[in-house]
Protein backbone atom coordinates (compact mmCIF):
# COMPACT_ATOMS: atom_id res chain seq x y z
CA UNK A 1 0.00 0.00 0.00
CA UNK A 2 3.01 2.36 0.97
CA UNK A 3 4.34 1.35 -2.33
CA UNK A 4 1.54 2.49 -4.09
CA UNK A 5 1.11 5.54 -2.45
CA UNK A 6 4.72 6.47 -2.82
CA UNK A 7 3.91 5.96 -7.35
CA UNK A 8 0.88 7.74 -7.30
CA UNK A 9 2.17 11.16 -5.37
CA UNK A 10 4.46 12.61 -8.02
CA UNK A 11 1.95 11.95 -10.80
CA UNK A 12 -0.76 13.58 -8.15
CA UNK A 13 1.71 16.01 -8.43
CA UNK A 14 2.74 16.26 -11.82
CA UNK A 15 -1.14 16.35 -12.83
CA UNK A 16 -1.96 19.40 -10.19
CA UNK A 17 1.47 21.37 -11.64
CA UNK A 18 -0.39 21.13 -15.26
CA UNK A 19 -4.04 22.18 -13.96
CA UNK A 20 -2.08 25.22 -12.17
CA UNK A 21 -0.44 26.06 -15.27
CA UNK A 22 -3.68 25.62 -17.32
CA UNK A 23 -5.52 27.79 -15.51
CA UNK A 24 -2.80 30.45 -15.27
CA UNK A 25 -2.37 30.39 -18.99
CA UNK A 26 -6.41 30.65 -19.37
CA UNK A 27 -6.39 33.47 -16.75
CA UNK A 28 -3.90 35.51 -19.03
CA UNK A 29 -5.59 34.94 -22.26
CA UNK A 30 -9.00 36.16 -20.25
CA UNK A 31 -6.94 39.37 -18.60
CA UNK A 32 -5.65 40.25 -22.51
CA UNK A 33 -9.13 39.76 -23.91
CA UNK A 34 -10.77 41.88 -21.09
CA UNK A 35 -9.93 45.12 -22.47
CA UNK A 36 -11.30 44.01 -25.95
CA UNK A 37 -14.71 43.00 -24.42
CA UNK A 38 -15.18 46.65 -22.56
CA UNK A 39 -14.78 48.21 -25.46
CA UNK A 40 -16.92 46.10 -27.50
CA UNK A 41 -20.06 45.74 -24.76
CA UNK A 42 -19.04 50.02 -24.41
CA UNK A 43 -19.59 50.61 -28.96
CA UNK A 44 -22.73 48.26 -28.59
CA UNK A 45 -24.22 50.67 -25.96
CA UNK A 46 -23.21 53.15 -27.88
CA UNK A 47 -24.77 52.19 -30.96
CA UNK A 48 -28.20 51.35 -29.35
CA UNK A 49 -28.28 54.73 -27.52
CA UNK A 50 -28.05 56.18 -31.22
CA UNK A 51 -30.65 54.33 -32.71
CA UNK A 52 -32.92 54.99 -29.68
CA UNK A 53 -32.46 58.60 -30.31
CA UNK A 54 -32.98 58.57 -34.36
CA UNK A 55 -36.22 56.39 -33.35
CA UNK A 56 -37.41 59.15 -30.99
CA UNK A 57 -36.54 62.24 -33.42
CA UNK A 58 -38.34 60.18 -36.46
């Protein structure tokens, strides 16, 4: 049992070192894309504010 314990630890290990470094890498990928999103949600709003204001002076 010892034994087996003993093999399964460093690829436990191994495994949880490559989730980490998954989810890092997909955290900095989100943090690059975040600034891209803002300004696309902020030129949407923009855009519907203008056609709610051509609707109102038509």
């Amino acid at each position: 049992m010892a034994l087996t314990l003993q093999r399964l630890d460093p690829d436990r290990r191994r495994r949880r070192l490559q989730l980490l470094a998954e989810l890092a890498d997909a955290k900095s990928v989100r943090d690059r894309e975040r600034p891209r999103r803002v300004r696309h949600d902020r030129l949407r709003e923009l855009i519907a504010v203008r056609r709610r204001l051509a609707s109102i002076g038509s």
